[in-house]
C-alpha atoms as a PDB file:
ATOM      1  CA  UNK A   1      93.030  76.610 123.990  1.00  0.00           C
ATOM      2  CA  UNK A   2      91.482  75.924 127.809  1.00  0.00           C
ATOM      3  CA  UNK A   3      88.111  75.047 127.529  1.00  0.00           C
ATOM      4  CA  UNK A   4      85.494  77.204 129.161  1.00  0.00           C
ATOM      5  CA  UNK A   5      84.260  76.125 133.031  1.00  0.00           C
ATOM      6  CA  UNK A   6      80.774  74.020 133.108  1.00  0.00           C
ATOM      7  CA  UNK A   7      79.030  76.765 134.534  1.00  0.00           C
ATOM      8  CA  UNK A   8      79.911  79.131 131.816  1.00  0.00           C
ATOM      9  CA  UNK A   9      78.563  76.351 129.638  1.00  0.00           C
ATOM     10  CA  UNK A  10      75.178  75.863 130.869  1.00  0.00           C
ATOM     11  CA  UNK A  11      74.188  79.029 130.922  1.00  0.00           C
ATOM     12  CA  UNK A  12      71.929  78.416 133.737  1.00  0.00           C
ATOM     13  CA  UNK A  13      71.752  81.398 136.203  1.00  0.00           C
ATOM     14  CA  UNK A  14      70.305  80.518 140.021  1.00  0.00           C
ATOM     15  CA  UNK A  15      67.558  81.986 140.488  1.00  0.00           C
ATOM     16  CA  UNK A  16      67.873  83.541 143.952  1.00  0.00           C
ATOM     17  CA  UNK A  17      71.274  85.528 143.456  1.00  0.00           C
ATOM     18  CA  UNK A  18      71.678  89.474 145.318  1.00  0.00           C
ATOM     19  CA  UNK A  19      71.972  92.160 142.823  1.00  0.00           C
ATOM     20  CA  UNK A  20      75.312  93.059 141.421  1.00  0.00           C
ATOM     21  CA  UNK A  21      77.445  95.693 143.239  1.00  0.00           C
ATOM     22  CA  UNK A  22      77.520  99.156 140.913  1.00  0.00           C
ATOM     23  CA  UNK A  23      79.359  97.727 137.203  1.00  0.00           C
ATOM     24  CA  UNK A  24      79.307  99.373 133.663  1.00  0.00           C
ATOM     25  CA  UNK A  25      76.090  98.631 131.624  1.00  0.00           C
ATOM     26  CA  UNK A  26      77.172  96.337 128.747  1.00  0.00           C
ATOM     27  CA  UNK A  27      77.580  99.436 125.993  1.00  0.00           C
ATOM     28  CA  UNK A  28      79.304 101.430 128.399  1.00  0.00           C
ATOM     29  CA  UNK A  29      82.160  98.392 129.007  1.00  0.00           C
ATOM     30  CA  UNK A  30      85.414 100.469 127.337  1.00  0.00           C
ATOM     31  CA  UNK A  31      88.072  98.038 125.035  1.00  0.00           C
ATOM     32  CA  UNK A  32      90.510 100.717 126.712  1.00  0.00           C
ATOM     33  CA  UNK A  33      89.809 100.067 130.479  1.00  0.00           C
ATOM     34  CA  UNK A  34      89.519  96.172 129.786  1.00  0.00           C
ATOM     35  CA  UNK A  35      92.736  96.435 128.178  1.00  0.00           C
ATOM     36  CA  UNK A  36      94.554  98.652 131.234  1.00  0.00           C
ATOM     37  CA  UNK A  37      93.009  95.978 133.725  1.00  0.00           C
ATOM     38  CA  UNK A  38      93.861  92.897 131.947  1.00  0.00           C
ATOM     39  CA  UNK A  39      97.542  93.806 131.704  1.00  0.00           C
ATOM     40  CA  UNK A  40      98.173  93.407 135.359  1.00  0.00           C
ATOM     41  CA  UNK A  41      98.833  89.729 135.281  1.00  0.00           C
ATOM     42  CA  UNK A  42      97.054  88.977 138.750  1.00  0.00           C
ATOM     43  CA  UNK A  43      94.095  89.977 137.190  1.00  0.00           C
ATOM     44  CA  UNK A  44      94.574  87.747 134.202  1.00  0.00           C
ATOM     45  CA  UNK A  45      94.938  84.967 136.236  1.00  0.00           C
ATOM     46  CA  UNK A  46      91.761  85.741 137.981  1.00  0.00           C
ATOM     47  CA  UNK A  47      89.811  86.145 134.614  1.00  0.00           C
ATOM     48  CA  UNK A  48      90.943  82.693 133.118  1.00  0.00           C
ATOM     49  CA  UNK A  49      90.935  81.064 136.517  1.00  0.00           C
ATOM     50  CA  UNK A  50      87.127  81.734 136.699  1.00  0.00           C
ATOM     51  CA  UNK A  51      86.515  80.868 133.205  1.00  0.00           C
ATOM     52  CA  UNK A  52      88.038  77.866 133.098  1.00  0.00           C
ATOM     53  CA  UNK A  53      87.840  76.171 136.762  1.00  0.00           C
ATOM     54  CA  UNK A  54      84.279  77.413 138.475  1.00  0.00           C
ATOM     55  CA  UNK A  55      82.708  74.948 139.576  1.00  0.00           C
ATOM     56  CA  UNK A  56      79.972  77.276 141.435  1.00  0.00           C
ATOM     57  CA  UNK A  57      78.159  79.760 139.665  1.00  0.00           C
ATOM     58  CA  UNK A  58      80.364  82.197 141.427  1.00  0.00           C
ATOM     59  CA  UNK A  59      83.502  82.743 143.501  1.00  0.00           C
ATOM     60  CA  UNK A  60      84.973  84.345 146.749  1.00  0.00           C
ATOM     61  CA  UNK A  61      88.895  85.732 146.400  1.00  0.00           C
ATOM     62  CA  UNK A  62      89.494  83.129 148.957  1.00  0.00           C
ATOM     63  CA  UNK A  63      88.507  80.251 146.170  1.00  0.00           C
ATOM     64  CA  UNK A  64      91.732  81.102 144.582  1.00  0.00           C
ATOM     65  CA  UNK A  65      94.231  80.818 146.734  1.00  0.00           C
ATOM     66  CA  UNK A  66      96.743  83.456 146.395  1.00  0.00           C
ATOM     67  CA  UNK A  67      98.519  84.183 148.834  1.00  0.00           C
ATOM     68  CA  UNK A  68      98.215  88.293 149.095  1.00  0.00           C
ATOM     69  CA  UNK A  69      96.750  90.228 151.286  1.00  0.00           C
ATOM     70  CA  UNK A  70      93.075  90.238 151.190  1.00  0.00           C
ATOM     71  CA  UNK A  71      93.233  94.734 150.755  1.00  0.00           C
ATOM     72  CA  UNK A  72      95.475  93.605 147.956  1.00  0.00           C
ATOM     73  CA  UNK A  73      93.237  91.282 146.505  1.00  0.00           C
ATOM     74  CA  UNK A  74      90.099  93.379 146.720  1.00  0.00           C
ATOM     75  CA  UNK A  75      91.563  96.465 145.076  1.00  0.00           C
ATOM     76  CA  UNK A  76      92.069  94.011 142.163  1.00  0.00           C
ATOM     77  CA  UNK A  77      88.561  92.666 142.077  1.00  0.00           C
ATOM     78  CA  UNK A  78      87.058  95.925 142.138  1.00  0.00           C
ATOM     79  CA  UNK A  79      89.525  97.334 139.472  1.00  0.00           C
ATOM     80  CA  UNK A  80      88.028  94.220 137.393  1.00  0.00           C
ATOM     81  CA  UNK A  81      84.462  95.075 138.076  1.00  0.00           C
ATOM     82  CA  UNK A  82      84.611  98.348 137.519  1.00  0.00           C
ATOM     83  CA  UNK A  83      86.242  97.884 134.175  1.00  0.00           C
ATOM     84  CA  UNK A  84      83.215  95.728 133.267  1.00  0.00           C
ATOM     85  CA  UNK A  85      85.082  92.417 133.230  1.00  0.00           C
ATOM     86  CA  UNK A  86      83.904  90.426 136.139  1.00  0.00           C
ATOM     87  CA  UNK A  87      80.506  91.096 137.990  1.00  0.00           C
ATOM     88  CA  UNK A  88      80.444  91.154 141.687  1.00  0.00           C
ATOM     89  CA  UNK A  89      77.779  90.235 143.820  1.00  0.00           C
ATOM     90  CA  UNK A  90      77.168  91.037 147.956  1.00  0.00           C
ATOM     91  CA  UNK A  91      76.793  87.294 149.664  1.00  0.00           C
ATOM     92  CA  UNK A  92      76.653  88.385 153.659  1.00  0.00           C
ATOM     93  CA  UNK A  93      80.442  89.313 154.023  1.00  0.00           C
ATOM     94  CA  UNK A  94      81.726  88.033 151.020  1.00  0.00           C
ATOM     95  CA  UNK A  95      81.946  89.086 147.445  1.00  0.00           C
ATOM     96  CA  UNK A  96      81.597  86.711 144.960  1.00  0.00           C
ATOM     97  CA  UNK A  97      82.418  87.055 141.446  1.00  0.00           C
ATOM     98  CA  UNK A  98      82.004  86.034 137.619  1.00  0.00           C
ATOM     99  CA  UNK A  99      83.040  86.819 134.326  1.00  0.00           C
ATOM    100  CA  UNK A 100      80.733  88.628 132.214  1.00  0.00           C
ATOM    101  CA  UNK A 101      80.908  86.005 129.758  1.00  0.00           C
ATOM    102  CA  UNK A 102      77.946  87.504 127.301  1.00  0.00           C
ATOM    103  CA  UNK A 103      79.075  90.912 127.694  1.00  0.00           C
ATOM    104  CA  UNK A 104      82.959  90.617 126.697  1.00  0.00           C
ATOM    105  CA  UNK A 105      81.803  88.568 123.700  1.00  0.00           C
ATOM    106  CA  UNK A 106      78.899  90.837 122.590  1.00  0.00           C
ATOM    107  CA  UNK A 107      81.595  93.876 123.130  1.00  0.00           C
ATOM    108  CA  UNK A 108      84.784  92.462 121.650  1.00  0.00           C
ATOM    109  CA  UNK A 109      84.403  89.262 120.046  1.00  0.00           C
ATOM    110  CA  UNK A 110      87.462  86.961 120.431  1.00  0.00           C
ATOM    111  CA  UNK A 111      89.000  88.724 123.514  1.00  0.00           C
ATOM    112  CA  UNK A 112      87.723  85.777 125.725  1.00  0.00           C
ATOM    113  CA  UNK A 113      89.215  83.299 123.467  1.00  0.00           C
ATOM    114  CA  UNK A 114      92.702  84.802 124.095  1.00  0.00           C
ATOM    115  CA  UNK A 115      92.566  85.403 127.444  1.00  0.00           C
ATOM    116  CA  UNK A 116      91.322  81.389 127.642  1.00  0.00           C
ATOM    117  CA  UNK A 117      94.590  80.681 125.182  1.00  0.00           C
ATOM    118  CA  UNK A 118      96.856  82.860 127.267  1.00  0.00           C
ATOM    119  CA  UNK A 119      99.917  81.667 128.966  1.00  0.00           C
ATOM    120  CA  UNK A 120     102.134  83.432 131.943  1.00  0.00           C
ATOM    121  CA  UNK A 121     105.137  84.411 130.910  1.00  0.00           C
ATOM    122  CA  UNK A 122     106.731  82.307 133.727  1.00  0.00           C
ATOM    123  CA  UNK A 123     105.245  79.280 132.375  1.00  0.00           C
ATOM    124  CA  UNK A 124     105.934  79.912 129.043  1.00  0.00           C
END
């Protein structure tokens, strides 16, 4: 299993972040609608990626380098946010975004641990 990212570890939060765009209160995250968003692969890769390679507290969708269009790449962010996976938060222009970490674990306990110990199918 891929250990979890330093700043996922520390647990320090800065302390001059922008609020987070519109996401699901914690109770109100749905197994169902992680689930549905999770399955898309893309977004699985996003999920891990920031859990196990941040090196900043958070991340733009340039950070990861796929090559998609950005339209393409926000529809997937936003899918992810709204689902209550990731949180996003306004930086100028750019959105930047993190797992929620406490929330997935306090919701469904062992769901990050698989999505950590997943594998693509390509690679596998």
């Amino acid at each position: 299993m891929r250990a979890l990212a330093t700043t996922y570890r520390d647990e320090k939060t800065p302390d001059d972040l922008p609020a987070p765009l519109p996401e699901p209160a914690r109770e109100d995250i749905r197994l169902e609608k992680v689930f549905a968003v999770l399955s898309e692969p893309l977004r699985l890769t996003i999920v891990q990626r920031l859990l196990t390679e941040s090196e900043n507290y958070d991340h733009t969708c340039g950070w990861f380098g796929f090559d998609r269009p950005k339209s393409t790449l926000t529809h997937h962010f936003k899918a992810l946010r709204e689902a209550g996976v990731i949180t996003q938060r306004q930086y100028g222009l750019e959105r930047r975004s993190r797992v929620r970490l406490d929330d997935l674990n306090a919701r469904f306990p062992g769901l990050v641990d698989l999505i950590l110990d997943w594998t693509p199918a390509d690679r596998a």
